[in-house]
ModelCIF file with pLDDT and N, C-alpha, C, O atoms, coordinates in Angstrom:
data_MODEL
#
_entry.id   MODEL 
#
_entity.id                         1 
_entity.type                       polymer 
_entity.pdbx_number_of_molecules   1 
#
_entity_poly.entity_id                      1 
_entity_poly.type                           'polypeptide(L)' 
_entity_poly.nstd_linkage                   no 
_entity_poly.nstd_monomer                   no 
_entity_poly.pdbx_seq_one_letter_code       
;(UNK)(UNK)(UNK)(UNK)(UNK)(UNK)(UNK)(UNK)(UNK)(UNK)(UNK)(UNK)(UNK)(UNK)(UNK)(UNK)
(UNK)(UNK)(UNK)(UNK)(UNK)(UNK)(UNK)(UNK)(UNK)(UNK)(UNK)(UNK)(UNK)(UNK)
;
_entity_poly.pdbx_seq_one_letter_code_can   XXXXXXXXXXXXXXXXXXXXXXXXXXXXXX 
_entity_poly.pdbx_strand_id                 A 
#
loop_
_entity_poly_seq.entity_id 
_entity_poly_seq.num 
_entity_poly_seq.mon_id 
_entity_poly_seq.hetero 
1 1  UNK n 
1 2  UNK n 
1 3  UNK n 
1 4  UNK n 
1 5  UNK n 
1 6  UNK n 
1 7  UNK n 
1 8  UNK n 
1 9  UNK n 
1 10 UNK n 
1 11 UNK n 
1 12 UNK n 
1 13 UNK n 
1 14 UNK n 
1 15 UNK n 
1 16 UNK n 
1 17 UNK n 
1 18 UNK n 
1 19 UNK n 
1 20 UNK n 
1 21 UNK n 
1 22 UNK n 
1 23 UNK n 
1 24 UNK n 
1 25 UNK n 
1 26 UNK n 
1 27 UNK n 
1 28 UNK n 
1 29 UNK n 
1 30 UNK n 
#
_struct_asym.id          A 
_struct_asym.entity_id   1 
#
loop_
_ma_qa_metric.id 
_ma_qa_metric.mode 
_ma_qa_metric.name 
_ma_qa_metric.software_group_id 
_ma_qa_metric.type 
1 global pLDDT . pLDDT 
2 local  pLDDT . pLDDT 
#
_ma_qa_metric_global.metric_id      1 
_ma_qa_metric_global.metric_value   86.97 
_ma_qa_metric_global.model_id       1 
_ma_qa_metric_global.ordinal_id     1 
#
loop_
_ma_qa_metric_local.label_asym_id 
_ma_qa_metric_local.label_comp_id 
_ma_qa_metric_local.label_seq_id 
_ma_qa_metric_local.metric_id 
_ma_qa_metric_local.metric_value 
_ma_qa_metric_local.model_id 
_ma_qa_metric_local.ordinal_id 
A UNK 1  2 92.00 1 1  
A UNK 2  2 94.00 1 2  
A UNK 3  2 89.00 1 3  
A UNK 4  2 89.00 1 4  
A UNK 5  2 92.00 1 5  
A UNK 6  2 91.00 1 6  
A UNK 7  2 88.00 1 7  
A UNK 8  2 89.00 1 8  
A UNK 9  2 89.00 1 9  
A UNK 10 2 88.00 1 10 
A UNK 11 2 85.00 1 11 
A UNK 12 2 82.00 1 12 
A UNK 13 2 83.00 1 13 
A UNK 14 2 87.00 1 14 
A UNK 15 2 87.00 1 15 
A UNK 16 2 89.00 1 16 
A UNK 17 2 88.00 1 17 
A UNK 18 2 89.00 1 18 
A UNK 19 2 89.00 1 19 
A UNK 20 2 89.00 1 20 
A UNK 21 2 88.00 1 21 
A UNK 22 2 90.00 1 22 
A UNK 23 2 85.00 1 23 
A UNK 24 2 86.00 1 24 
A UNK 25 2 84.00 1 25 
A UNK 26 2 81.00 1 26 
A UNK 27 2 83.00 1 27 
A UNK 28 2 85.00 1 28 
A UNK 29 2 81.00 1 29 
A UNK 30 2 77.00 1 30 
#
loop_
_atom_site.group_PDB 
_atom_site.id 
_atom_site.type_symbol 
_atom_site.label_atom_id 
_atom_site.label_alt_id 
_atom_site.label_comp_id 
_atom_site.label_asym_id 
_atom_site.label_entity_id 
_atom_site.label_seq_id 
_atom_site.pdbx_PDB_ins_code 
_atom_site.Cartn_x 
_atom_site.Cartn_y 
_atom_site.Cartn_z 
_atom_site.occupancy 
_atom_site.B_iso_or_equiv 
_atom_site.pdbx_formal_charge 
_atom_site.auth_seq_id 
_atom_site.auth_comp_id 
_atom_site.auth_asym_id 
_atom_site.auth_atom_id 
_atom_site.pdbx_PDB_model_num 
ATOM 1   N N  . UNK A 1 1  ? 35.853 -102.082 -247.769 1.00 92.00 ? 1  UNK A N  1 
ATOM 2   C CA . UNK A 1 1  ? 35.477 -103.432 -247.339 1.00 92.00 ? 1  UNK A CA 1 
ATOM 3   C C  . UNK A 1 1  ? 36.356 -103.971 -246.217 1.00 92.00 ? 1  UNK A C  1 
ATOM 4   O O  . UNK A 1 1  ? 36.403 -105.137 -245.826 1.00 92.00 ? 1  UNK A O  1 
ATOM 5   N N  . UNK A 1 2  ? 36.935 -103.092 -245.838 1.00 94.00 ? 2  UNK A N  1 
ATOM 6   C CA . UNK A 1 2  ? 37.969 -103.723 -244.758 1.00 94.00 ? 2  UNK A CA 1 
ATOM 7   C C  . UNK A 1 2  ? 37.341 -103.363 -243.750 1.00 94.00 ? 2  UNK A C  1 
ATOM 8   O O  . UNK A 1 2  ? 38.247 -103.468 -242.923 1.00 94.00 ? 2  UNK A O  1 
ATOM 9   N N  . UNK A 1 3  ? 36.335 -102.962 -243.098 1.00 89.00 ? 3  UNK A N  1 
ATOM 10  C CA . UNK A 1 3  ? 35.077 -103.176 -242.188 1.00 89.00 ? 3  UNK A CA 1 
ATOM 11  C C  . UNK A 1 3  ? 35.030 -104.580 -242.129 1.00 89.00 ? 3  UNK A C  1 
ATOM 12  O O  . UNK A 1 3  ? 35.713 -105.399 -241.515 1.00 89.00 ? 3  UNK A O  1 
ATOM 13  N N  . UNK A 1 4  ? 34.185 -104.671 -242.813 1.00 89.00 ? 4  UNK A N  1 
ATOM 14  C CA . UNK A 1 4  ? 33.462 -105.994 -243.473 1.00 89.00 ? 4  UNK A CA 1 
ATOM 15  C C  . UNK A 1 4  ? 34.454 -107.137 -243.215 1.00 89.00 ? 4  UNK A C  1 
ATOM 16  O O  . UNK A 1 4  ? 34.158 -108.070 -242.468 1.00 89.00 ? 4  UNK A O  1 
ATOM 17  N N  . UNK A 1 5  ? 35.791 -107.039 -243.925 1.00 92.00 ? 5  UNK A N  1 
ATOM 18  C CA . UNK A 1 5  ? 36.787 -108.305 -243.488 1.00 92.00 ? 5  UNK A CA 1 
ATOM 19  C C  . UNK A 1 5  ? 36.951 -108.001 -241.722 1.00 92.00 ? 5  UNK A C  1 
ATOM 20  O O  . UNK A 1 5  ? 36.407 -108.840 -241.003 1.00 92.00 ? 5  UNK A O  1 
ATOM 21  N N  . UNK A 1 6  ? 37.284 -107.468 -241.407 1.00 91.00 ? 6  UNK A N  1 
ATOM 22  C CA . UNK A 1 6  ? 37.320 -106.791 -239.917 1.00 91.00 ? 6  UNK A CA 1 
ATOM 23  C C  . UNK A 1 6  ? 36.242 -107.899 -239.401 1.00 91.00 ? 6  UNK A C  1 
ATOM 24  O O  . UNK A 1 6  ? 36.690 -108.192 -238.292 1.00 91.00 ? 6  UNK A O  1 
ATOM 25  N N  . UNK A 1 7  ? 35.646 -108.292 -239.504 1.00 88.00 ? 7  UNK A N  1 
ATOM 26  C CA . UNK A 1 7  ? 33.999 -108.640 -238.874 1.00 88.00 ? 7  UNK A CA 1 
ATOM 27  C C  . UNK A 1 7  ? 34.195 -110.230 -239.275 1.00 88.00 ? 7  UNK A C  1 
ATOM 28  O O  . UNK A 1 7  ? 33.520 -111.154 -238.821 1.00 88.00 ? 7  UNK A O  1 
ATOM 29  N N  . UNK A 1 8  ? 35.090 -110.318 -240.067 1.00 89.00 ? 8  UNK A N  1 
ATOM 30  C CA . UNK A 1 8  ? 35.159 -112.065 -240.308 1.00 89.00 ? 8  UNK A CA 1 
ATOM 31  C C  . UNK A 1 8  ? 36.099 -112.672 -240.358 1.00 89.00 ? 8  UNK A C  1 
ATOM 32  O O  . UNK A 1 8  ? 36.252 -113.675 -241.054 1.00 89.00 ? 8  UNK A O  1 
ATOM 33  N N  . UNK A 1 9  ? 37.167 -112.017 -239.393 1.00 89.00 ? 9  UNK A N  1 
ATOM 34  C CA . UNK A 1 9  ? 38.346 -112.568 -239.315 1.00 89.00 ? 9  UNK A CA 1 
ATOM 35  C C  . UNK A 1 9  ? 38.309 -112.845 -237.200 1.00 89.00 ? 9  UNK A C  1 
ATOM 36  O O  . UNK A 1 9  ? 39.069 -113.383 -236.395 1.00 89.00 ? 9  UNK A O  1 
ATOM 37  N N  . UNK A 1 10 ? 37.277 -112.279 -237.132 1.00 88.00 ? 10 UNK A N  1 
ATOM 38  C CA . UNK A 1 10 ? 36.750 -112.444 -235.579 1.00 88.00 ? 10 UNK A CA 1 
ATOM 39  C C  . UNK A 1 10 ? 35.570 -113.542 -235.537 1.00 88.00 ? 10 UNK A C  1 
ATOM 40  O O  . UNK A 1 10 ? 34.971 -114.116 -236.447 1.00 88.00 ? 10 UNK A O  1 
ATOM 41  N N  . UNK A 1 11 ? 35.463 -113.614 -234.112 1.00 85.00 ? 11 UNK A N  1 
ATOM 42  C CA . UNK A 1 11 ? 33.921 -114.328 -233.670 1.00 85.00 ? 11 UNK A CA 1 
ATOM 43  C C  . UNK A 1 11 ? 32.948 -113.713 -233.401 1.00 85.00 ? 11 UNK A C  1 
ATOM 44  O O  . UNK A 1 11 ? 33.059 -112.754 -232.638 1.00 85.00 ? 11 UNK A O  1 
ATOM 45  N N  . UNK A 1 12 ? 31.786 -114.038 -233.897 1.00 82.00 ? 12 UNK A N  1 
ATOM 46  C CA . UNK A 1 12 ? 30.465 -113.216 -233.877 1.00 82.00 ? 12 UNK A CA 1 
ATOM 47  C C  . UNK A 1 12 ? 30.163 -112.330 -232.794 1.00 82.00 ? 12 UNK A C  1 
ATOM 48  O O  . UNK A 1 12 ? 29.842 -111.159 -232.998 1.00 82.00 ? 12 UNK A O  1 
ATOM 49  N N  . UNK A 1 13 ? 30.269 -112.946 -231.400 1.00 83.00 ? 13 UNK A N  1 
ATOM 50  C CA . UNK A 1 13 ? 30.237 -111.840 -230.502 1.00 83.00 ? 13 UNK A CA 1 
ATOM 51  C C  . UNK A 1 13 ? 31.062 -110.703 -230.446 1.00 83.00 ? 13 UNK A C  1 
ATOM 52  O O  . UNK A 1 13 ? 30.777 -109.786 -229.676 1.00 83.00 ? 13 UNK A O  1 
ATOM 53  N N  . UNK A 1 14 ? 32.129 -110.654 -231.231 1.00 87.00 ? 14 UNK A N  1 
ATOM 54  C CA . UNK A 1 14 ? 33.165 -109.416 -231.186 1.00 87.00 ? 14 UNK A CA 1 
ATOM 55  C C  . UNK A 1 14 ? 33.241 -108.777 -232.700 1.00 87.00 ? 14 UNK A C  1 
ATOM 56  O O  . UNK A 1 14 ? 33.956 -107.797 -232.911 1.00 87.00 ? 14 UNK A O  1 
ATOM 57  N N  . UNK A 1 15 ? 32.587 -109.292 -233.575 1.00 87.00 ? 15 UNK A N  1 
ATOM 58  C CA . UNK A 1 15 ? 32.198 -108.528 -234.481 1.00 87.00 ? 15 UNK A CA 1 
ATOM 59  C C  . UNK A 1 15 ? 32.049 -106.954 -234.200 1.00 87.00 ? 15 UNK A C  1 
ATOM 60  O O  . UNK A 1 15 ? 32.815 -106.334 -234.938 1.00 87.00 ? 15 UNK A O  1 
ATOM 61  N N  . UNK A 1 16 ? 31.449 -106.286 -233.527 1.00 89.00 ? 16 UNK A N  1 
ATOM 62  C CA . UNK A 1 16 ? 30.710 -105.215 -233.783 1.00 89.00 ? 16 UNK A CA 1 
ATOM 63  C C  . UNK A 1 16 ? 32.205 -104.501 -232.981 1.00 89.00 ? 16 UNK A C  1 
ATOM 64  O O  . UNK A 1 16 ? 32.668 -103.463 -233.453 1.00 89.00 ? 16 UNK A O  1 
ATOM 65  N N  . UNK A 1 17 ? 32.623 -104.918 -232.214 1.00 88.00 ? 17 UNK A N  1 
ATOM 66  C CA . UNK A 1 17 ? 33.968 -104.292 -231.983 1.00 88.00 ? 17 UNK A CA 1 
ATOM 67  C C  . UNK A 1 17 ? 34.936 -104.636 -232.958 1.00 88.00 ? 17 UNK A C  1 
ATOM 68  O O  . UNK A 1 17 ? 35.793 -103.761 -233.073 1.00 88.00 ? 17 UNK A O  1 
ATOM 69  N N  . UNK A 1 18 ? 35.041 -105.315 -233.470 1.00 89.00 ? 18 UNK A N  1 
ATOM 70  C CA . UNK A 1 18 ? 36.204 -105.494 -234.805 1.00 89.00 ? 18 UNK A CA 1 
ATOM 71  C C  . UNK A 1 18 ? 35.948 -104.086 -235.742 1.00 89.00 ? 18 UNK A C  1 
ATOM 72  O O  . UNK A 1 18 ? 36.825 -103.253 -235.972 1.00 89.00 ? 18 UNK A O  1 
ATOM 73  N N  . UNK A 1 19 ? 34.600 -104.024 -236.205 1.00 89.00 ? 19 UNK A N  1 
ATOM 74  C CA . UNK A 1 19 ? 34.229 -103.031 -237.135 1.00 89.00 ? 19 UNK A CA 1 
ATOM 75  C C  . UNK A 1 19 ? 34.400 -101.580 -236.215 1.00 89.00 ? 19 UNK A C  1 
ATOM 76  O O  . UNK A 1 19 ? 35.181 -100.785 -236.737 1.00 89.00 ? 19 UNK A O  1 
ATOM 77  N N  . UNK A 1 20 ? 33.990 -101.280 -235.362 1.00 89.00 ? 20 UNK A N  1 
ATOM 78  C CA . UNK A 1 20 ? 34.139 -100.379 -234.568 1.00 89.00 ? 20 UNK A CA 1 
ATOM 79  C C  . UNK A 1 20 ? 35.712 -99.941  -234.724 1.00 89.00 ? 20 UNK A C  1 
ATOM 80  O O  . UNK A 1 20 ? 35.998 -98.848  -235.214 1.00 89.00 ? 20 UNK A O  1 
ATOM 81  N N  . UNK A 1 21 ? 36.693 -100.844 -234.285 1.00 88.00 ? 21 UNK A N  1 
ATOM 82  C CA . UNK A 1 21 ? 37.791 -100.564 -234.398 1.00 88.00 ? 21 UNK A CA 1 
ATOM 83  C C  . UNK A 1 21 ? 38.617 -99.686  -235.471 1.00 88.00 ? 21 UNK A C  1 
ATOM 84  O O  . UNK A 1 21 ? 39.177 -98.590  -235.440 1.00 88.00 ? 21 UNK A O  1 
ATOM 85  N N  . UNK A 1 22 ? 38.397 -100.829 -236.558 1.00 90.00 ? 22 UNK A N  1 
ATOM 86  C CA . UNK A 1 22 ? 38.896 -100.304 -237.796 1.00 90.00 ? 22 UNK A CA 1 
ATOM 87  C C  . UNK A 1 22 ? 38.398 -99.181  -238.386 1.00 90.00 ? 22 UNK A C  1 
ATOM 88  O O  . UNK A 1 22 ? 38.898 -98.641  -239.373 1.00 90.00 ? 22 UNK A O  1 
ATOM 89  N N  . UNK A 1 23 ? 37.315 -98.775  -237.739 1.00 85.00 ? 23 UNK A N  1 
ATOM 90  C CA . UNK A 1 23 ? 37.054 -97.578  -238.363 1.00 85.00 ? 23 UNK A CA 1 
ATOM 91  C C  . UNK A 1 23 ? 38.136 -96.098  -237.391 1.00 85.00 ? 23 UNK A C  1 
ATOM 92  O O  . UNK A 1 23 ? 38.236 -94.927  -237.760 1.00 85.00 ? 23 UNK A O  1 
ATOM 93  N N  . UNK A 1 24 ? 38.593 -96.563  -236.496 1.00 86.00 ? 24 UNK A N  1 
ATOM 94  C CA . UNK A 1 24 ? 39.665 -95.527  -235.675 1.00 86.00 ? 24 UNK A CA 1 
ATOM 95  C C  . UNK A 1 24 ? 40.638 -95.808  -236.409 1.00 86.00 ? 24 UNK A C  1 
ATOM 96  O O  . UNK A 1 24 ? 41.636 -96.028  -235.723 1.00 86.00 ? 24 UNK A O  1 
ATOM 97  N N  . UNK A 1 25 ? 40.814 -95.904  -237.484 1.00 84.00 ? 25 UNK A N  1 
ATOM 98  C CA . UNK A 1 25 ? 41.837 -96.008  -238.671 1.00 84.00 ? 25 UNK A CA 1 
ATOM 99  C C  . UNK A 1 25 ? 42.207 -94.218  -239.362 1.00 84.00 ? 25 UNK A C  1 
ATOM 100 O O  . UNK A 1 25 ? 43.272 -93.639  -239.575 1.00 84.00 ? 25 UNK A O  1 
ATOM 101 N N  . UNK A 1 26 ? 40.690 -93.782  -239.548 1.00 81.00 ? 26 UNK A N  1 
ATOM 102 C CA . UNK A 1 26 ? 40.546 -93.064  -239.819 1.00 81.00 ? 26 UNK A CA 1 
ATOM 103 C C  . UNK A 1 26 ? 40.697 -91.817  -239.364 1.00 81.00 ? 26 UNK A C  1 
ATOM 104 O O  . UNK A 1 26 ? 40.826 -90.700  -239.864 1.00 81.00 ? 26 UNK A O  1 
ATOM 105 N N  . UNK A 1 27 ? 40.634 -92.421  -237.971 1.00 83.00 ? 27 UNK A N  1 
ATOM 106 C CA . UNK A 1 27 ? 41.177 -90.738  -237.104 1.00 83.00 ? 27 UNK A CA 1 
ATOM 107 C C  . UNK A 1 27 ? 43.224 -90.920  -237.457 1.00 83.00 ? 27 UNK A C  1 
ATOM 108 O O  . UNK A 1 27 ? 44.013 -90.047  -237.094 1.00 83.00 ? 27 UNK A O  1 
ATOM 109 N N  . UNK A 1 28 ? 43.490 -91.708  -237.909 1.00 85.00 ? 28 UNK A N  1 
ATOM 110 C CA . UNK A 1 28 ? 44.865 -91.731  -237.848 1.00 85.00 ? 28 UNK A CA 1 
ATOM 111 C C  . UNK A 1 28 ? 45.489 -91.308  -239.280 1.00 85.00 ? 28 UNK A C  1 
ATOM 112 O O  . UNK A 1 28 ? 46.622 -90.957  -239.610 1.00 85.00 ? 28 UNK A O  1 
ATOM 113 N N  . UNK A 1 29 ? 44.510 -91.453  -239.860 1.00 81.00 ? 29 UNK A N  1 
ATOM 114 C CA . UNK A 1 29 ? 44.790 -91.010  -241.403 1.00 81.00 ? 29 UNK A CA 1 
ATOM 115 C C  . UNK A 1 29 ? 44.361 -89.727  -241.519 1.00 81.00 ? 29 UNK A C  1 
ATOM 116 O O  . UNK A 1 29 ? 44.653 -89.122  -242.551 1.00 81.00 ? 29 UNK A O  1 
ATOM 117 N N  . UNK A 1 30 ? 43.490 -88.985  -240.355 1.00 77.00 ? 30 UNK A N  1 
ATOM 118 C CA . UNK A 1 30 ? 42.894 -87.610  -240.989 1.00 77.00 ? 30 UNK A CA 1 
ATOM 119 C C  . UNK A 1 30 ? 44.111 -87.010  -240.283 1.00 77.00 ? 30 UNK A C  1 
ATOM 120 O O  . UNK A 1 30 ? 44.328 -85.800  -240.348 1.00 77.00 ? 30 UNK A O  1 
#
């Protein structure tokens, strides 16, 4: 769910880059 918070701790137009982001989390953890 930390997508999801990602997306509402921003403003609607930058939503889809908030979520985008946090998912390059994952290249750092693999």
């Amino acid at each position: 769910y930390f997508r999801f918070a990602a997306a509402e701790v921003v403003e609607a137009a930058w939503q889809p880059v908030a979520i985008s982001l946090m998912l390059t989390s994952g290249l750092v953890a693999a």
